[in-house]
C-alpha atoms as a PDB file:
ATOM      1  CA  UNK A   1       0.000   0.000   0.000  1.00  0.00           C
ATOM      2  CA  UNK A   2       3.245   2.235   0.397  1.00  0.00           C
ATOM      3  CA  UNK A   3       3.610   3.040  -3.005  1.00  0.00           C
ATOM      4  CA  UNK A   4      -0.115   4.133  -4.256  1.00  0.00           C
ATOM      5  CA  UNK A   5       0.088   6.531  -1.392  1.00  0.00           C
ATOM      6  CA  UNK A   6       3.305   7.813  -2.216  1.00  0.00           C
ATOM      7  CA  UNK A   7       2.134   8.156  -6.049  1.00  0.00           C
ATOM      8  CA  UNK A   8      -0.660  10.200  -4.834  1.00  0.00           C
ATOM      9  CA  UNK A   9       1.302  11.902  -2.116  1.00  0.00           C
ATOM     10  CA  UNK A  10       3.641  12.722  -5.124  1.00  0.00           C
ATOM     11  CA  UNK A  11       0.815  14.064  -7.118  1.00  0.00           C
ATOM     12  CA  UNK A  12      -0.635  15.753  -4.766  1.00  0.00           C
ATOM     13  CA  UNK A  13       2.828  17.839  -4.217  1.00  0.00           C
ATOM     14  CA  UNK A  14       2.562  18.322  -8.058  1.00  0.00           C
ATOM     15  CA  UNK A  15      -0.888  19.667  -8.341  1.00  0.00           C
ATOM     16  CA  UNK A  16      -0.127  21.707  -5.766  1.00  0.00           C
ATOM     17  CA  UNK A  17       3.290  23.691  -7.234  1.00  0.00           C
ATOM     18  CA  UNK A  18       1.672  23.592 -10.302  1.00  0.00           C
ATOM     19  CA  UNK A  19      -1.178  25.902  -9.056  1.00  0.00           C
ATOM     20  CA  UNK A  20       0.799  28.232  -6.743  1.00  0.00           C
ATOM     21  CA  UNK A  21       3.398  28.062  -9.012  1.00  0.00           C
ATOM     22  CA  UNK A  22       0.711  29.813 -11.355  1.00  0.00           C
ATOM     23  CA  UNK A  23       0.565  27.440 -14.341  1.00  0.00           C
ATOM     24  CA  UNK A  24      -3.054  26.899 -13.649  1.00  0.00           C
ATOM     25  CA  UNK A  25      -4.331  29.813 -11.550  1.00  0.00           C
ATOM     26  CA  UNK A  26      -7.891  31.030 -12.229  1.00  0.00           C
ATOM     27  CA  UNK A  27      -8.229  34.214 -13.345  1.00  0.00           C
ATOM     28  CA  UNK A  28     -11.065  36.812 -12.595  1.00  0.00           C
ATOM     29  CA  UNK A  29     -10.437  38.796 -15.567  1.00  0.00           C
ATOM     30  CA  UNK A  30     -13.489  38.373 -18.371  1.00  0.00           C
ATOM     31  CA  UNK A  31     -13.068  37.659 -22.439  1.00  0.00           C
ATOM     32  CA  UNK A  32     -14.066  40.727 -23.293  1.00  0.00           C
ATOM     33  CA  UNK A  33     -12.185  42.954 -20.836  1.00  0.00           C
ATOM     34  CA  UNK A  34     -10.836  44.861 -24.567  1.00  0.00           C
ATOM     35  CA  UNK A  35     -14.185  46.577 -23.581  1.00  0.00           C
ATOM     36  CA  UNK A  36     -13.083  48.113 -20.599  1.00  0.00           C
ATOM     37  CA  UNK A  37     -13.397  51.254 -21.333  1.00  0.00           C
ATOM     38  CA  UNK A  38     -15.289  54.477 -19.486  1.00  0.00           C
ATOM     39  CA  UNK A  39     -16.554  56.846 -22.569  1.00  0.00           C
ATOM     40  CA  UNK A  40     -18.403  59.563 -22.578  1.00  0.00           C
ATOM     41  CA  UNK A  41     -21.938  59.498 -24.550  1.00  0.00           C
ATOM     42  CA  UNK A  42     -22.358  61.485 -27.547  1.00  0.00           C
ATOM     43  CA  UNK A  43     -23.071  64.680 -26.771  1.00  0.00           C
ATOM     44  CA  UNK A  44     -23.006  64.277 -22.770  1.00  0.00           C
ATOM     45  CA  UNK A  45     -21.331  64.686 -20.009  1.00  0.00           C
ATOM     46  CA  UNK A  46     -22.575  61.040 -18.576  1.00  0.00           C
ATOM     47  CA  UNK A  47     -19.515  58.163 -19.124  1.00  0.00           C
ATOM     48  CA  UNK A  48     -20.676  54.800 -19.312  1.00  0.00           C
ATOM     49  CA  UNK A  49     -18.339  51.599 -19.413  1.00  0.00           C
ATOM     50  CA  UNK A  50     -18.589  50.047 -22.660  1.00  0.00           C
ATOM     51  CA  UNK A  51     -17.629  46.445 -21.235  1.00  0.00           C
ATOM     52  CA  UNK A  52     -20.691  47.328 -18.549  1.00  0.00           C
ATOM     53  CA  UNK A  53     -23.017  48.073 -21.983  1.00  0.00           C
ATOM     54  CA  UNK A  54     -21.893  44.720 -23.668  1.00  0.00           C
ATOM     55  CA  UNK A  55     -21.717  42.304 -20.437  1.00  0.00           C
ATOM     56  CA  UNK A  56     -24.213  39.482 -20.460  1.00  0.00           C
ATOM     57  CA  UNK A  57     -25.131  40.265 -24.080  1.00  0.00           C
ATOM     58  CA  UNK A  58     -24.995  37.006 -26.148  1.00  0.00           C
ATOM     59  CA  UNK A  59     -24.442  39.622 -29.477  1.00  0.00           C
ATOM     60  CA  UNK A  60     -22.790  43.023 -30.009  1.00  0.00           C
ATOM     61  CA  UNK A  61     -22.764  45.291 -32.649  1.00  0.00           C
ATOM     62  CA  UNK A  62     -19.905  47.796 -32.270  1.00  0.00           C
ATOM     63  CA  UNK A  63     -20.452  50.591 -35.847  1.00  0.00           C
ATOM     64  CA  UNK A  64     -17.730  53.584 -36.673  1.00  0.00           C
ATOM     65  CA  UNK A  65     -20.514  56.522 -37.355  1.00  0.00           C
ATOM     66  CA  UNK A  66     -20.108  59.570 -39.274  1.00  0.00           C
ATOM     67  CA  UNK A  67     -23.117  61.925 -39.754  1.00  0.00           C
ATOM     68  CA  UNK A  68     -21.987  63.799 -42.843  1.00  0.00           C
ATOM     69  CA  UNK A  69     -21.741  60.101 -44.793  1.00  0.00           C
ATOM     70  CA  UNK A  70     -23.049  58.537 -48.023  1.00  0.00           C
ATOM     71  CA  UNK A  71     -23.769  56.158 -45.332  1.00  0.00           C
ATOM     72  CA  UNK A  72     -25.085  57.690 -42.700  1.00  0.00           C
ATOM     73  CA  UNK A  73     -28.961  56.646 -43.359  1.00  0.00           C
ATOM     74  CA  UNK A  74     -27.371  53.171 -41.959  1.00  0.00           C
ATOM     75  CA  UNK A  75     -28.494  54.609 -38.682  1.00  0.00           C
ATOM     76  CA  UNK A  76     -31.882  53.652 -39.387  1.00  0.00           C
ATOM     77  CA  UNK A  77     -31.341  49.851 -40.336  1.00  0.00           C
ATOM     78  CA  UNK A  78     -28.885  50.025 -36.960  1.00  0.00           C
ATOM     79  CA  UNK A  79     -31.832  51.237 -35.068  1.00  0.00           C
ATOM     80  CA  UNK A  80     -34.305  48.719 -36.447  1.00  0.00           C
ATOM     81  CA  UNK A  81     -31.832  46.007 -35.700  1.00  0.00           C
ATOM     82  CA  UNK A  82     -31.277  47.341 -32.023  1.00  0.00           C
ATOM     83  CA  UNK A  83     -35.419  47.216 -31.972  1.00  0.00           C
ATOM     84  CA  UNK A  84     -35.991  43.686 -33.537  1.00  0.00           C
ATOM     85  CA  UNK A  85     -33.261  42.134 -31.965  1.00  0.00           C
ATOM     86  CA  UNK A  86     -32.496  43.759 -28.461  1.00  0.00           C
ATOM     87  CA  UNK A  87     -35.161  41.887 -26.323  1.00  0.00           C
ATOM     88  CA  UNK A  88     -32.923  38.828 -27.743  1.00  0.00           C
ATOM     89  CA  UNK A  89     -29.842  39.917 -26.399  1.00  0.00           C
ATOM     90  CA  UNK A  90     -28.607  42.492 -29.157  1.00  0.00           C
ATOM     91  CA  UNK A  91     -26.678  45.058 -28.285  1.00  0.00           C
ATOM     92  CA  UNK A  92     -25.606  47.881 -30.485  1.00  0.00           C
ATOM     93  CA  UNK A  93     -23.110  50.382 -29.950  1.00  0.00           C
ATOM     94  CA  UNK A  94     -22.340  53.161 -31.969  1.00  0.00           C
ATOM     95  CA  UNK A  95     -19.082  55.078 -32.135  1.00  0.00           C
ATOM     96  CA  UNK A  96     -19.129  58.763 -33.548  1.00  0.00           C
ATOM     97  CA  UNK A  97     -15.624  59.168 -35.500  1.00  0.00           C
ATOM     98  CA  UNK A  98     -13.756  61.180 -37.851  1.00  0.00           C
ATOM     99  CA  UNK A  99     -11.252  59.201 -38.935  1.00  0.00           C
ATOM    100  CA  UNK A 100     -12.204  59.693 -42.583  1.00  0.00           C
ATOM    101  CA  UNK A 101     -13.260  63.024 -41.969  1.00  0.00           C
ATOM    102  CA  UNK A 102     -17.115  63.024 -42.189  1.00  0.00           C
ATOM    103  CA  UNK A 103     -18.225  63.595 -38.736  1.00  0.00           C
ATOM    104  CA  UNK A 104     -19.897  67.416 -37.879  1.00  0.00           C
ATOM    105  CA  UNK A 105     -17.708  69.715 -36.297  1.00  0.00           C
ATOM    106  CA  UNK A 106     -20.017  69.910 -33.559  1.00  0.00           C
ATOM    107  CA  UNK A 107     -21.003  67.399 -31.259  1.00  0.00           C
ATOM    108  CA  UNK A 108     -24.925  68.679 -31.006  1.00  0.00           C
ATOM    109  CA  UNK A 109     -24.795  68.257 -34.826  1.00  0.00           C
ATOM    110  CA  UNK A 110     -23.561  65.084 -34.921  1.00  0.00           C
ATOM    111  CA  UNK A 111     -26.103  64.319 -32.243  1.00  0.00           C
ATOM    112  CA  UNK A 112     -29.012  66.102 -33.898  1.00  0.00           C
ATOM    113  CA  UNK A 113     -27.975  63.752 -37.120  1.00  0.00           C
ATOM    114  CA  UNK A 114     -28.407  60.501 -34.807  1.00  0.00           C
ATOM    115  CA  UNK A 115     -31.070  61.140 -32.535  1.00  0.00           C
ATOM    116  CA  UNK A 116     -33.733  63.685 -34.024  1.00  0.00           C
ATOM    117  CA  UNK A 117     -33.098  62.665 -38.101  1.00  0.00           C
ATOM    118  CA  UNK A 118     -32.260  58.629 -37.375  1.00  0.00           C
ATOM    119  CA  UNK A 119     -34.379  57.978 -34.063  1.00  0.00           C
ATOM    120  CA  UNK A 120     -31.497  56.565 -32.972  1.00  0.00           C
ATOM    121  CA  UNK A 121     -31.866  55.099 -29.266  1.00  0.00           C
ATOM    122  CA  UNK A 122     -29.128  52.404 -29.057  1.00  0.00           C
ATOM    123  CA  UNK A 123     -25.712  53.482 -26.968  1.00  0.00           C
ATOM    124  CA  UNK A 124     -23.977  55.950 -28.992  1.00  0.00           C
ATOM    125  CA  UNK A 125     -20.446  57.113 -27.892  1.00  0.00           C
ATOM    126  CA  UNK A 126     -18.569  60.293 -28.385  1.00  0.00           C
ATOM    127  CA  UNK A 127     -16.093  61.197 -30.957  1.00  0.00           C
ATOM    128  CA  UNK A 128     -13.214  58.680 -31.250  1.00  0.00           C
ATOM    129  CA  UNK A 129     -10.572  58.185 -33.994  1.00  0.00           C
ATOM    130  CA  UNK A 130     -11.442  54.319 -34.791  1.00  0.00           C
ATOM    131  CA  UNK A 131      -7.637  53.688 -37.249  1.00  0.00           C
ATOM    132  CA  UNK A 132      -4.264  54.164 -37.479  1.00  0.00           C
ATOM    133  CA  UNK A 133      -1.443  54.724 -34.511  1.00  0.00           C
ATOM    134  CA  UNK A 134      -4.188  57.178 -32.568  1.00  0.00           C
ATOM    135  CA  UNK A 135      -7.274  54.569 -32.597  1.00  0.00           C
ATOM    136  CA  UNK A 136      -9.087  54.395 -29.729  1.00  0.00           C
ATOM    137  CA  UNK A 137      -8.430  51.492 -27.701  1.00  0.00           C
ATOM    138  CA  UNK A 138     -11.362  49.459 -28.902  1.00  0.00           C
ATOM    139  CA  UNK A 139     -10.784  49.575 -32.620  1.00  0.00           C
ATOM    140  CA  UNK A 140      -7.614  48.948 -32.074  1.00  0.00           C
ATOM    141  CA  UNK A 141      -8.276  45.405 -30.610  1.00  0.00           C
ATOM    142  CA  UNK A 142     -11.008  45.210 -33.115  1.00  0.00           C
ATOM    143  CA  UNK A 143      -7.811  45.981 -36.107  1.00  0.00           C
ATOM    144  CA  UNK A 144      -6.133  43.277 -34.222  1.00  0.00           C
ATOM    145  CA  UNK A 145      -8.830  40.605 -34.375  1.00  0.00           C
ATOM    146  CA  UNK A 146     -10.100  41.317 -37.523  1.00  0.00           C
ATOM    147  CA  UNK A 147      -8.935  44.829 -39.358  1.00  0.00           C
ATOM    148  CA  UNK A 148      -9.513  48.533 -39.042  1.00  0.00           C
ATOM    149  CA  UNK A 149     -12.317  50.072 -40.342  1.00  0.00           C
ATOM    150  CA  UNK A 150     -11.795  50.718 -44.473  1.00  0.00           C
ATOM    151  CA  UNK A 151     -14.721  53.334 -43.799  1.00  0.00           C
ATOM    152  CA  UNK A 152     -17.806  54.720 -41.508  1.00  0.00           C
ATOM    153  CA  UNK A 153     -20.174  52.308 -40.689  1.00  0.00           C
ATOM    154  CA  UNK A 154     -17.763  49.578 -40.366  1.00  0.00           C
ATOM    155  CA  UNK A 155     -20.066  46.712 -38.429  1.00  0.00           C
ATOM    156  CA  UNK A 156     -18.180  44.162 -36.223  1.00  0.00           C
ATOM    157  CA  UNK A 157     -20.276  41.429 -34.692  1.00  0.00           C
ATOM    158  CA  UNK A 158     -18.560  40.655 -31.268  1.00  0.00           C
ATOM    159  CA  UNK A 159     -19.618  37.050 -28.965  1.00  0.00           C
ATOM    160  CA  UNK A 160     -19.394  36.894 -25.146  1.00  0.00           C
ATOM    161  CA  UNK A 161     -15.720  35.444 -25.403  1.00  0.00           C
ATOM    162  CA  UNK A 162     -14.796  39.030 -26.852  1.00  0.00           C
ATOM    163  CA  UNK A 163     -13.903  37.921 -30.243  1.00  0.00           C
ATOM    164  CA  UNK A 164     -15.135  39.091 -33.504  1.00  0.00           C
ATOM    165  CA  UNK A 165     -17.416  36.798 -35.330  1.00  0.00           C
ATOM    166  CA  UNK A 166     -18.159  38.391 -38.269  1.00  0.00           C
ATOM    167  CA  UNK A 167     -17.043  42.056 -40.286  1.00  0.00           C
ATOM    168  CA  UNK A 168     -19.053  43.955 -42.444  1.00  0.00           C
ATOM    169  CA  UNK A 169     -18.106  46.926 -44.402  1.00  0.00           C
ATOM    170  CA  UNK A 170     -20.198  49.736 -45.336  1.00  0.00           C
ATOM    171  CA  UNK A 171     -21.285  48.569 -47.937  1.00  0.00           C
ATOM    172  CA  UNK A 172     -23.315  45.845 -46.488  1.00  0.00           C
ATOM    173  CA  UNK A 173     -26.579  47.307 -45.114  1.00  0.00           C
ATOM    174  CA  UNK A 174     -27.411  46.707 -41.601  1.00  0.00           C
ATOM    175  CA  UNK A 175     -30.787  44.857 -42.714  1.00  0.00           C
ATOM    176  CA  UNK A 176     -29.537  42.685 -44.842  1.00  0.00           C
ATOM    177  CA  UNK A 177     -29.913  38.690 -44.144  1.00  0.00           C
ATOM    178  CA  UNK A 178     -26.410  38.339 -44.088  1.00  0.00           C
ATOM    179  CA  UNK A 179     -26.148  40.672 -41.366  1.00  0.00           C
ATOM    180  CA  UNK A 180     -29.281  39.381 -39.635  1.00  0.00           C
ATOM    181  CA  UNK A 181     -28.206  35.693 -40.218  1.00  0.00           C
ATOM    182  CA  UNK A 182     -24.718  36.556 -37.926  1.00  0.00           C
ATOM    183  CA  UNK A 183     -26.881  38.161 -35.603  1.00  0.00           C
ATOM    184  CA  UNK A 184     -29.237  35.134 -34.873  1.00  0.00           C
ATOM    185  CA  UNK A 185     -26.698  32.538 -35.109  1.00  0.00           C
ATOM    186  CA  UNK A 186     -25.225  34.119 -31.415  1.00  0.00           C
ATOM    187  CA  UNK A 187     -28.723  35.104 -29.786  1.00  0.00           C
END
């Protein structure tokens, strides 16, 4: 009987310098702590935490914004996603930029464009640059994981691990199947 006990006496020690030793400490930290971010809303002085906005949503839609766009009526196909598919677990969550210099000078504008001409009521964040070496934060794990935006309205479809699931460019129209397909396959 000495030597199954000293076996498991000898994994035991194991286990144990193996987990104070770190190699399999748990860790508190979440998948999608890239979010972690306190922003200001558009046009507001409130800050919200974007990983607070996107925790315990099984789909989120993070969207470059411009309001002076070829795009920019995407707001409305953003805002009818955000209203078919929030009670499901969507979450959208727009980010003013001018990074390709089509954003109002003005905040109010730019907030004026989204809220009284678009309807818009999903979280919208204040001006950010969203490429290049002065990216916010968030676009530039999103350029990591998948690649900057090319344009505004850049859509990236993020699950709860924090990854990117799906891109979509501009030029793909927030109502169109593909999009919706992306969205459903995560809620």
């Amino acid at each position: 009987m000495e030597g199954p006990i000293m076996r498991l006496a000898c994994i035991a020690a194991l286990l144990t310098a193996l987990i104070t030793g770190g190699l399999f400490m748990t860790s508190t930290a979440k998948a999608n702590d890239w979010l972690d971010h306190d922003m200001r809303r558009l046009h507001s002085s409130e800050t919200v935490n974007v990983q607070a906005l996107a925790d315990g949503a099984p789909a989120v839609l993070l969207v470059n914004t411009a309001s002076h766009c070829g795009f920019t009526g995407q707001f409305e196909g953003l805002e009818a996603l955000h209203q078919a598919y929030a009670d499901h677990g969507l979450k959208v969550i727009g980010f003013s930029s001018d990074s390709f210099n089509q954003e109002a000078d003005d905040e109010a504008a730019a907030a004026e464009t989204c809220f009284v001409n678009f309807g818009v009521s999903f979280d919208m964040m204040a001006t950010v640059p969203v490429r290049g070496g002065d990216a916010h934060p968030v676009f530039a794990e999103l350029a990591r994981q998948s690649r900057a935006p090319r344009w505004n309205f850049n859509k990236y479809l993020i699950n709860p691990a924090g990854e990117v699931v799906e891109v979509f460019g501009a030029m793909t129209r927030p109502g169109s199947d593909k999009v919706k397909r992306a969205i459903e396959r995560l809620l």
